[in-house]
C-alpha atoms as a PDB file:
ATOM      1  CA  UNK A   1       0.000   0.000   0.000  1.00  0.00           C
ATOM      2  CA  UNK A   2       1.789   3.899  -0.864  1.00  0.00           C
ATOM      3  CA  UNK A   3       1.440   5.851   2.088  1.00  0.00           C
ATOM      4  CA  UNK A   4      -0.402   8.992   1.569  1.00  0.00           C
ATOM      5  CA  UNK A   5       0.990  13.034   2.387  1.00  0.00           C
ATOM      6  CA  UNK A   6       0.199  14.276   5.271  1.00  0.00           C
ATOM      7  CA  UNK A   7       0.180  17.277   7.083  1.00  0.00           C
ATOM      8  CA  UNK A   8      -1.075  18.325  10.502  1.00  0.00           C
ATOM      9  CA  UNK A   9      -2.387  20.545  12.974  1.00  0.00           C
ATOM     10  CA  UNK A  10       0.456  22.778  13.354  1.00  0.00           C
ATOM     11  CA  UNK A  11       1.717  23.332  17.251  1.00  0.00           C
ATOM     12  CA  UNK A  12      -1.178  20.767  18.668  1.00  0.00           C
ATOM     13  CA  UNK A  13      -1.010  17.293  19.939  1.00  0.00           C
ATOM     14  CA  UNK A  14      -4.004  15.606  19.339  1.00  0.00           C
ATOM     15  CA  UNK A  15      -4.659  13.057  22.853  1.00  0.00           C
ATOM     16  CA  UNK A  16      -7.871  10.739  22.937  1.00  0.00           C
ATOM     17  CA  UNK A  17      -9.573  11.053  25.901  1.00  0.00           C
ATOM     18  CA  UNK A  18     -12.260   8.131  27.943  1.00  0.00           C
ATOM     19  CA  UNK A  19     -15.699  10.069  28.382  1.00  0.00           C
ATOM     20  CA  UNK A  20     -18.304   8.727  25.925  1.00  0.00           C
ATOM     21  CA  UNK A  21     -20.330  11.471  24.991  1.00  0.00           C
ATOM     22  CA  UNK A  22     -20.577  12.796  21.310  1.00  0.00           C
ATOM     23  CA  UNK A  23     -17.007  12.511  19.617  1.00  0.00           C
ATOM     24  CA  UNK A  24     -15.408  11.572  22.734  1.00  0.00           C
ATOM     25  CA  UNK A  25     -12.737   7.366  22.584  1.00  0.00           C
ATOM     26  CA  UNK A  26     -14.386   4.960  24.621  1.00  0.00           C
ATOM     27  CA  UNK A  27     -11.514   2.774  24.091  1.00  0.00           C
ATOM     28  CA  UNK A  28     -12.181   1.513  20.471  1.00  0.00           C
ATOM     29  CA  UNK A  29     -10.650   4.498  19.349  1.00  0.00           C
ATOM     30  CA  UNK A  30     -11.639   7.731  18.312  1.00  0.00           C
ATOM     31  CA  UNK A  31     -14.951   8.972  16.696  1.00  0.00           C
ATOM     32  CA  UNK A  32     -13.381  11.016  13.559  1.00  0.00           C
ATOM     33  CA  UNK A  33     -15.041  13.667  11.160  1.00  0.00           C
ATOM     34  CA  UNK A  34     -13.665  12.388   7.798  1.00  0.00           C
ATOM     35  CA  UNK A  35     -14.174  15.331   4.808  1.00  0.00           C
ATOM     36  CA  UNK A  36     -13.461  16.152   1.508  1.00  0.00           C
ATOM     37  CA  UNK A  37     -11.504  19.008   0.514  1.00  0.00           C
ATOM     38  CA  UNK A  38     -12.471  20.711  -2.327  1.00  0.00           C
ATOM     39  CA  UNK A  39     -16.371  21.568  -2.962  1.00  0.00           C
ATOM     40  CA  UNK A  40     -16.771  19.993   0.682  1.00  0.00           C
ATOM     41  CA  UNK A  41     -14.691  23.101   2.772  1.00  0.00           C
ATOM     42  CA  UNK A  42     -13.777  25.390  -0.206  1.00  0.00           C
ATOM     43  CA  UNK A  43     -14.762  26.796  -3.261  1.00  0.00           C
ATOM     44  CA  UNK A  44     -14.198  24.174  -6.348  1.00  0.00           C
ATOM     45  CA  UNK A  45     -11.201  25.650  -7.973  1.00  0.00           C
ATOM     46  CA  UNK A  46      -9.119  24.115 -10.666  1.00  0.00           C
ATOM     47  CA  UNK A  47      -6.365  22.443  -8.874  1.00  0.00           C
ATOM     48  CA  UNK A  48      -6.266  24.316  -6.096  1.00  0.00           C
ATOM     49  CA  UNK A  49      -2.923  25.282  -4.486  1.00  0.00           C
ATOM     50  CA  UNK A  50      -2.807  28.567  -4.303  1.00  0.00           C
ATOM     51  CA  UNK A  51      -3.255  30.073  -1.141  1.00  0.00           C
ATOM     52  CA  UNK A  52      -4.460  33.441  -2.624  1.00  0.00           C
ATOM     53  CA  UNK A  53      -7.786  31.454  -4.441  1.00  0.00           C
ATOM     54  CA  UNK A  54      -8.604  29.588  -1.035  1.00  0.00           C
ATOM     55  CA  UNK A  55     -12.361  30.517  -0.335  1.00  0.00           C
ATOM     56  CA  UNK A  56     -14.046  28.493   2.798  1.00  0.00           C
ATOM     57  CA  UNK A  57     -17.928  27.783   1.502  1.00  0.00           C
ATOM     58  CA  UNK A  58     -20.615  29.437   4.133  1.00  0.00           C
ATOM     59  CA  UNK A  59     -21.097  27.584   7.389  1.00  0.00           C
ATOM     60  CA  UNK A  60     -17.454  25.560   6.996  1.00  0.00           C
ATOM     61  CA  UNK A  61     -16.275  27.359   9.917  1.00  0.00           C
ATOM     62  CA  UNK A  62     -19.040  26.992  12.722  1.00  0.00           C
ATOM     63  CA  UNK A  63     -19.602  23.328  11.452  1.00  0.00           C
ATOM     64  CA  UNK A  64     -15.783  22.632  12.245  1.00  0.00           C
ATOM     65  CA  UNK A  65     -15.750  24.171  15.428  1.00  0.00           C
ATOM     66  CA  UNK A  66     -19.164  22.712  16.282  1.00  0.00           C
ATOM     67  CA  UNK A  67     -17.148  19.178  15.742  1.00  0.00           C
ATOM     68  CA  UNK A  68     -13.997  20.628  17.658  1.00  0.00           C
ATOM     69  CA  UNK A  69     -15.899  21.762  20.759  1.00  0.00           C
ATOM     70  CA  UNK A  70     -17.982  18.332  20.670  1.00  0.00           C
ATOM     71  CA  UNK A  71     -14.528  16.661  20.935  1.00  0.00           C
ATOM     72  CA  UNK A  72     -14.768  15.125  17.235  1.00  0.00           C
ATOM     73  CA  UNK A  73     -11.478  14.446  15.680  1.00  0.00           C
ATOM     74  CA  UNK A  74     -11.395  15.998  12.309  1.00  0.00           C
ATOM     75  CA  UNK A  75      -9.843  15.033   9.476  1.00  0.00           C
ATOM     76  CA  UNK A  76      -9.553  15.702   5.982  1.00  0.00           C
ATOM     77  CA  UNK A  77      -8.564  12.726   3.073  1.00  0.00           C
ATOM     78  CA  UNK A  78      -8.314  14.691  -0.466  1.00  0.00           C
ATOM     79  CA  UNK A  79      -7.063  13.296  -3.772  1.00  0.00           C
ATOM     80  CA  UNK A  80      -4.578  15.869  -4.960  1.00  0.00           C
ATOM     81  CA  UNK A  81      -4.001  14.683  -8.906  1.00  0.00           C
ATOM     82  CA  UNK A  82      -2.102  18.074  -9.503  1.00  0.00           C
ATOM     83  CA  UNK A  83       0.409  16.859  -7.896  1.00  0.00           C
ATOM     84  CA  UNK A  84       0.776  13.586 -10.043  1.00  0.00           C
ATOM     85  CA  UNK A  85       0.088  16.102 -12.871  1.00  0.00           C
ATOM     86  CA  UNK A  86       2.996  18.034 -12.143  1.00  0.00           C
ATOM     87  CA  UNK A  87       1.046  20.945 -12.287  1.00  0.00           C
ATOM     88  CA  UNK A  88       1.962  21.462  -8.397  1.00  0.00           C
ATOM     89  CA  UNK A  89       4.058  20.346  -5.667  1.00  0.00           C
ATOM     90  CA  UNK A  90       3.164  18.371  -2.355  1.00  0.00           C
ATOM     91  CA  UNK A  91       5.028  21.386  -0.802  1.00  0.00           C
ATOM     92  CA  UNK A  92       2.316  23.551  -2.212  1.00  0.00           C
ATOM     93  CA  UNK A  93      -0.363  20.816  -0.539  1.00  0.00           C
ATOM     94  CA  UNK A  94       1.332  21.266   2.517  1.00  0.00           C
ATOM     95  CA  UNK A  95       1.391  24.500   2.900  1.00  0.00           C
ATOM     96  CA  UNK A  96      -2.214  25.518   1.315  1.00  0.00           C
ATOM     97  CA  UNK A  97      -2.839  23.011   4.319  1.00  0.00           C
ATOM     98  CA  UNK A  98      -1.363  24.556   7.413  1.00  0.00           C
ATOM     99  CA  UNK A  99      -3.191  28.264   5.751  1.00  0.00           C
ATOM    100  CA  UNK A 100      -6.224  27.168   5.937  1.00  0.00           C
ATOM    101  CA  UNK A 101      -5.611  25.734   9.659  1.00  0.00           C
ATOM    102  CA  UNK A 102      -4.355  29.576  10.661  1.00  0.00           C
ATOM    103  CA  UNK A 103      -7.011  30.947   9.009  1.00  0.00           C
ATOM    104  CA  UNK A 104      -9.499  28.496  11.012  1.00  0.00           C
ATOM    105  CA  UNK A 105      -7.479  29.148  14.591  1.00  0.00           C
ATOM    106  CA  UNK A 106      -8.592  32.680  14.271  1.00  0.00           C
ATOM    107  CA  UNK A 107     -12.044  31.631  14.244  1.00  0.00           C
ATOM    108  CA  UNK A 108     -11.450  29.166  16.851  1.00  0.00           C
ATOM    109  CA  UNK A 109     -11.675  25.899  14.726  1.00  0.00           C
ATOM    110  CA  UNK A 110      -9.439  23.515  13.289  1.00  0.00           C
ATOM    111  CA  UNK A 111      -8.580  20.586  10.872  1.00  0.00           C
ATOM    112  CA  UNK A 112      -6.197  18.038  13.255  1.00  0.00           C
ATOM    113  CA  UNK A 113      -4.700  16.523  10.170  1.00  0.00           C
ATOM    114  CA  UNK A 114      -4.830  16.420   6.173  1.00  0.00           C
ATOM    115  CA  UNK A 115      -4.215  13.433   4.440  1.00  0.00           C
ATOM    116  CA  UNK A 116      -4.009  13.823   0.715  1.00  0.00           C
ATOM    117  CA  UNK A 117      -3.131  11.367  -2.211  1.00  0.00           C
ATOM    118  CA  UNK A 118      -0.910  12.453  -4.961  1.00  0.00           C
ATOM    119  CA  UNK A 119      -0.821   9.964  -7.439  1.00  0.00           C
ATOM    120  CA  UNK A 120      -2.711   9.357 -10.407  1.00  0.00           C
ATOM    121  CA  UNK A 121      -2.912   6.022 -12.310  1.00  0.00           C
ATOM    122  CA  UNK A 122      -3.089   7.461 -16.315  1.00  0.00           C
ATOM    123  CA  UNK A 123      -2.006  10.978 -15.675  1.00  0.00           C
ATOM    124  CA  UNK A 124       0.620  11.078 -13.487  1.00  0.00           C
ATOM    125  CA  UNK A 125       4.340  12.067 -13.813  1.00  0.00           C
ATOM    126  CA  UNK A 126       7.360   9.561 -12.711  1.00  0.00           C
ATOM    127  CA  UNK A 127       6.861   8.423  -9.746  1.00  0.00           C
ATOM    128  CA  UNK A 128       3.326   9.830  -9.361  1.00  0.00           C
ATOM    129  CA  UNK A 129       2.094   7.825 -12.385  1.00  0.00           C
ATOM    130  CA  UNK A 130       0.519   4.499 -10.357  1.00  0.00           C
ATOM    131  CA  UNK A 131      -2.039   2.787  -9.299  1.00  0.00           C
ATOM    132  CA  UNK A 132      -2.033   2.974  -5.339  1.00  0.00           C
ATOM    133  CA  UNK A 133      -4.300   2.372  -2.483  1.00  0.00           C
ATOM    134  CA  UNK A 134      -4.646   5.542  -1.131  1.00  0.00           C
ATOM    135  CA  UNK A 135      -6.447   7.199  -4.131  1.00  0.00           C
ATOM    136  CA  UNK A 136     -10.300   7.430  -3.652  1.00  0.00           C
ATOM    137  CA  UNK A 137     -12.282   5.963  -3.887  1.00  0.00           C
ATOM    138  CA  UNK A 138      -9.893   3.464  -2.064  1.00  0.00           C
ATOM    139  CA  UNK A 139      -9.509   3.583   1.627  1.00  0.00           C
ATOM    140  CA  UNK A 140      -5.698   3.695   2.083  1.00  0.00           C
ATOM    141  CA  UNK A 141      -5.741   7.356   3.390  1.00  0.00           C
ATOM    142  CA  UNK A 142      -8.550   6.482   6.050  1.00  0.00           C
ATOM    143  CA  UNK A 143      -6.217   3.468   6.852  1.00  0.00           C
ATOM    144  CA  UNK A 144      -3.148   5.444   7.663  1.00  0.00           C
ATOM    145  CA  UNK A 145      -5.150   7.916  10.122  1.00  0.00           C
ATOM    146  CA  UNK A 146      -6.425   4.578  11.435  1.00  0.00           C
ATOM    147  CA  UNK A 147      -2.906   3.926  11.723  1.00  0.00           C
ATOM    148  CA  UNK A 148      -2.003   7.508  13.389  1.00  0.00           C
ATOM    149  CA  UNK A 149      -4.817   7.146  15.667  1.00  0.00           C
ATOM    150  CA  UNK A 150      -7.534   4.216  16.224  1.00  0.00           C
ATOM    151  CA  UNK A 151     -10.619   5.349  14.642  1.00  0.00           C
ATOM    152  CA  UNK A 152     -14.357   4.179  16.644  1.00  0.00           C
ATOM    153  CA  UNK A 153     -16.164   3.501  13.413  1.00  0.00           C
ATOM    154  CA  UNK A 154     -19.364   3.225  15.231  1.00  0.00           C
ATOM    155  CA  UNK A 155     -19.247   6.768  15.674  1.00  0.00           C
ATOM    156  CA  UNK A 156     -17.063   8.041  12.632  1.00  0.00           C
ATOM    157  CA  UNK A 157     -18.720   9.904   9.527  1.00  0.00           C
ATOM    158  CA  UNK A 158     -17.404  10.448   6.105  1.00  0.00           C
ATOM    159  CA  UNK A 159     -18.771  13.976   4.432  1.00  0.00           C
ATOM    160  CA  UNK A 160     -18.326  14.818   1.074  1.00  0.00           C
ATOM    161  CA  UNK A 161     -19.561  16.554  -2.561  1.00  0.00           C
ATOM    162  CA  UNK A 162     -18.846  12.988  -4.472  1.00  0.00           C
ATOM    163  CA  UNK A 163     -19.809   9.632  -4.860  1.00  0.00           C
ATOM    164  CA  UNK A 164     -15.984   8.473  -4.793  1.00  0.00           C
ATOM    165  CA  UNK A 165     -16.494  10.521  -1.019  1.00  0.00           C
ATOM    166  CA  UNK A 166     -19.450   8.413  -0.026  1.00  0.00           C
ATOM    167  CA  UNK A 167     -17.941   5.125  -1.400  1.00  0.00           C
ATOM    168  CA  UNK A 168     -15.033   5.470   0.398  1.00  0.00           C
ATOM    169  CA  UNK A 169     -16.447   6.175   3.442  1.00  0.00           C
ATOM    170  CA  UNK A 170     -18.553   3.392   3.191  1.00  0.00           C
ATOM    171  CA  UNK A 171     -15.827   0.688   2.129  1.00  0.00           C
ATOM    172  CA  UNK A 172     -14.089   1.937   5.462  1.00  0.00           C
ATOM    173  CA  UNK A 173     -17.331   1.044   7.516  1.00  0.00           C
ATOM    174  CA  UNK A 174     -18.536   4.772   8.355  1.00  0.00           C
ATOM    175  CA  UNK A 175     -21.646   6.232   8.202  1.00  0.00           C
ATOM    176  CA  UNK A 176     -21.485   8.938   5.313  1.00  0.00           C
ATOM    177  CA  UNK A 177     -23.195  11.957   4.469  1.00  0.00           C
ATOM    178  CA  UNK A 178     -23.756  14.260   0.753  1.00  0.00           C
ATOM    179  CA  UNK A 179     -22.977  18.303   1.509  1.00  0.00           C
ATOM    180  CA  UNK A 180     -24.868  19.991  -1.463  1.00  0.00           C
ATOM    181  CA  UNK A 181     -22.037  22.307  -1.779  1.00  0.00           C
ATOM    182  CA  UNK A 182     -19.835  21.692  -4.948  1.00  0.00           C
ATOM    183  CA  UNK A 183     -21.103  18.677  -6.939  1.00  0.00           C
ATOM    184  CA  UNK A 184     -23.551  17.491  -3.960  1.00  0.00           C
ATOM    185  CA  UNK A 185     -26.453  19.275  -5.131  1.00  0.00           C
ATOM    186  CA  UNK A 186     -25.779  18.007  -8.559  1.00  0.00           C
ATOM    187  CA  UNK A 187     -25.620  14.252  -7.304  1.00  0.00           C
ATOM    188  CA  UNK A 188     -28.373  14.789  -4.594  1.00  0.00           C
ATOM    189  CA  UNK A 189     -30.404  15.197  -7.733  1.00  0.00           C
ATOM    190  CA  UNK A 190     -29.396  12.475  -9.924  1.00  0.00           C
ATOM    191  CA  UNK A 191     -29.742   9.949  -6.603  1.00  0.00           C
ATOM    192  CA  UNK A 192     -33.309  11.202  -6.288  1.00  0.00           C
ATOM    193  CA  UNK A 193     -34.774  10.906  -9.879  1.00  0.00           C
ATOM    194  CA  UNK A 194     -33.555   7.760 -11.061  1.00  0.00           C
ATOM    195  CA  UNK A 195     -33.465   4.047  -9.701  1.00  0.00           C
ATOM    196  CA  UNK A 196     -29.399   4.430 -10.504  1.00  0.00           C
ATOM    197  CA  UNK A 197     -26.760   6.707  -9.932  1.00  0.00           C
ATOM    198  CA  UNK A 198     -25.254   6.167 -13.418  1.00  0.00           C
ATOM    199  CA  UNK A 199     -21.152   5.623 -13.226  1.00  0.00           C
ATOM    200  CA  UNK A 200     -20.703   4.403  -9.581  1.00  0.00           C
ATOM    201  CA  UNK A 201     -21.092   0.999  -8.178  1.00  0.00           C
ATOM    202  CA  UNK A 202     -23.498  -0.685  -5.528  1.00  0.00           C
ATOM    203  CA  UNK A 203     -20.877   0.746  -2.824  1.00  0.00           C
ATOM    204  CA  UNK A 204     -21.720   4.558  -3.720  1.00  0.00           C
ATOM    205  CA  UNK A 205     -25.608   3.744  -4.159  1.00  0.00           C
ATOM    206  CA  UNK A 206     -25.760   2.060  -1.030  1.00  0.00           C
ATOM    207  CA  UNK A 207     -23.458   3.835   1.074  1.00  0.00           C
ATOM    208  CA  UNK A 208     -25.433   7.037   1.527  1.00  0.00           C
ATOM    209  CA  UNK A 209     -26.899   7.868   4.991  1.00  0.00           C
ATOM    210  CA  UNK A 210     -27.765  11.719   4.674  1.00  0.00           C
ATOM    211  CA  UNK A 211     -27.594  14.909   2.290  1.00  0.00           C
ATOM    212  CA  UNK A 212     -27.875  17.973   4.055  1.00  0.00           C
ATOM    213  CA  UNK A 213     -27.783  21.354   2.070  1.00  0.00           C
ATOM    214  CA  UNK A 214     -25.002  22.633   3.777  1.00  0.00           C
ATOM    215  CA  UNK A 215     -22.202  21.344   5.824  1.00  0.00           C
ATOM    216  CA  UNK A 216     -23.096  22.665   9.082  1.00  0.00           C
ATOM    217  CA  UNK A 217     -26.677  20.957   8.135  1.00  0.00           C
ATOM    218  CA  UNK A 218     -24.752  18.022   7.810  1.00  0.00           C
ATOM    219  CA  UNK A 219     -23.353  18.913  11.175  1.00  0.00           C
ATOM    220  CA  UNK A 220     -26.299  19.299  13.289  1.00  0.00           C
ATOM    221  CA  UNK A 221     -27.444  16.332  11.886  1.00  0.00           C
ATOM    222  CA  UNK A 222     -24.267  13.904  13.197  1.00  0.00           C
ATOM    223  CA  UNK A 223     -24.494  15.528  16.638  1.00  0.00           C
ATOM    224  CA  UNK A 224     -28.354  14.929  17.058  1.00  0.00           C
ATOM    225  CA  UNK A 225     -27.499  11.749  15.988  1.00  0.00           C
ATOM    226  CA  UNK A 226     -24.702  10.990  18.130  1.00  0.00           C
ATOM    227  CA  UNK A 227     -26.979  12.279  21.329  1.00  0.00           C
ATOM    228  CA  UNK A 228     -29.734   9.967  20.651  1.00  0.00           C
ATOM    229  CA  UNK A 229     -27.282   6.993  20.317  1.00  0.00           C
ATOM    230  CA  UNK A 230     -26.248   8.620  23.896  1.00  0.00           C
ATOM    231  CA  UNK A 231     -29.513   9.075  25.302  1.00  0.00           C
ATOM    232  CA  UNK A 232     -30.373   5.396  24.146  1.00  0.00           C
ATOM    233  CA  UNK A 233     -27.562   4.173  26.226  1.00  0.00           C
ATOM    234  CA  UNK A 234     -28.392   5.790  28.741  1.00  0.00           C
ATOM    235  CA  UNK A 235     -31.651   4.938  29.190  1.00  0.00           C
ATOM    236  CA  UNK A 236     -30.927   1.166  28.677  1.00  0.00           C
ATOM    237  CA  UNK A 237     -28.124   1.814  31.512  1.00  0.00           C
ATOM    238  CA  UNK A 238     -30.841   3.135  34.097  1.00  0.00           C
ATOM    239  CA  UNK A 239     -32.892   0.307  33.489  1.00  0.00           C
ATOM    240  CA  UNK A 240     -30.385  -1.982  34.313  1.00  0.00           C
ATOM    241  CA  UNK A 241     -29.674  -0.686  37.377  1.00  0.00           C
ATOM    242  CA  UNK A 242     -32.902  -0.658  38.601  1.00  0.00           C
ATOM    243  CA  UNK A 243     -34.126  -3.796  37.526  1.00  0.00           C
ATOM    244  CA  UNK A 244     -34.300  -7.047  39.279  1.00  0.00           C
END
């Protein structure tokens, strides 16, 4: 398997802690916010790298730091064919990455690391021309931040603009959500109005749990979702103590 870029939350060390509530480890790792890049947190641009053309979409920030205060771990797996394109470097990727996390900090939010593939099997360059793991919608990059830090499934989501995002996240065993930012809207539509989604397989068709308009719709919806798995528990908890 290639092992894909990363870069991370620069000056923070990222520790799991033991309470269960929403996005908290309960010792089968940690519940992880899994997200697209591009048409997901910014503005579609063509191959991105720029830090000048960066644009965050509306509600990106207070959906992150919703997901930061609620002690989410969040993460972001992109496919980065520029690179393998040669059109720019994973330097650039790098440090478009650690731009957008200082532009987040001053609005009290954060990304805790960036995963991002740059190879491409038919297009790429040298080295960069192959057919790896990592690309989506393969699961290698969700595999390494397994890797980096044990990831609770149960409670993990996958949010993005694509059906290669919502296959992924699905092959990986997490529930997955459409943002109608981007494409999303676009393949929202196409899900709804015929029996198929025409190009992608039974994974991508199946794999859907939610679409939510925007991505703090999307996050409202995981953490009303995560407190009725809570409340659940807890209920079933009381009972059981005060049963005979």
């Amino acid at each position: 398997m290639c092992r894909a870029g990363k870069t991370g939350m620069t000056g923070k060390i990222c520790t799991a802690g033991k309470n269960c509530g929403a996005g908290k480890s309960c010792g089968a790792g940690r519940a992880t916010i899994f997200l697209d890049r591009d048409g997901t947190l910014n503005e579609e641009v063509h191959y991105l790298h720029r830090t000048a053309d960066l644009r965050f979409l509306p509600t990106v920030v207070e959906a992150l730091r919703l997901w930061n205060q609620a002690g989410f771990r969040v993460v972001v797996v992109t496919n980065q064919a520029g690179v393998a394109r040669g059109y720019y470097s994973e330097e650039d990727v790098r440090k478009l990455h650690e731009y957008m996390n200082r532009l987040l900090a001053a609005e009290e939010a954060h990304i805790d690391q960036f995963y991002y593939c740059p190879h491409h099997p038919e297009h790429g360059v040298g080295a960069y021309k192959k057919q790896c793991r990592c690309r989506k919608p393969d699961t290698g990059m969700f595999e390494q931040a397994e890797q980096d830090e044990a990831v609770d499934k149960e409670h993990s989501y996958m949010i993005g603009d694509k059906w290669i995002d919502i296959e992924s996240g699905f092959r990986f065993g997490l529930t997955t959500a459409l943002v109608g930012t981007g494409y999303g809207k676009e393949m929202f539509d196409e899900y709804q109005n015929r029996d198929k989604v025409q190009g992608r397989t039974e994974a991508a068709k199946e794999g859907l749990g939610y679409f939510g308009d925007t991505l703090l719709d999307v996050a409202r919806w995981i953490l009303d979702r995560e407190q009725a798995v809570s409340d659940r528990g807890q209920e079933v908890s009381s009972r059981g103590a005060g049963g005979f």
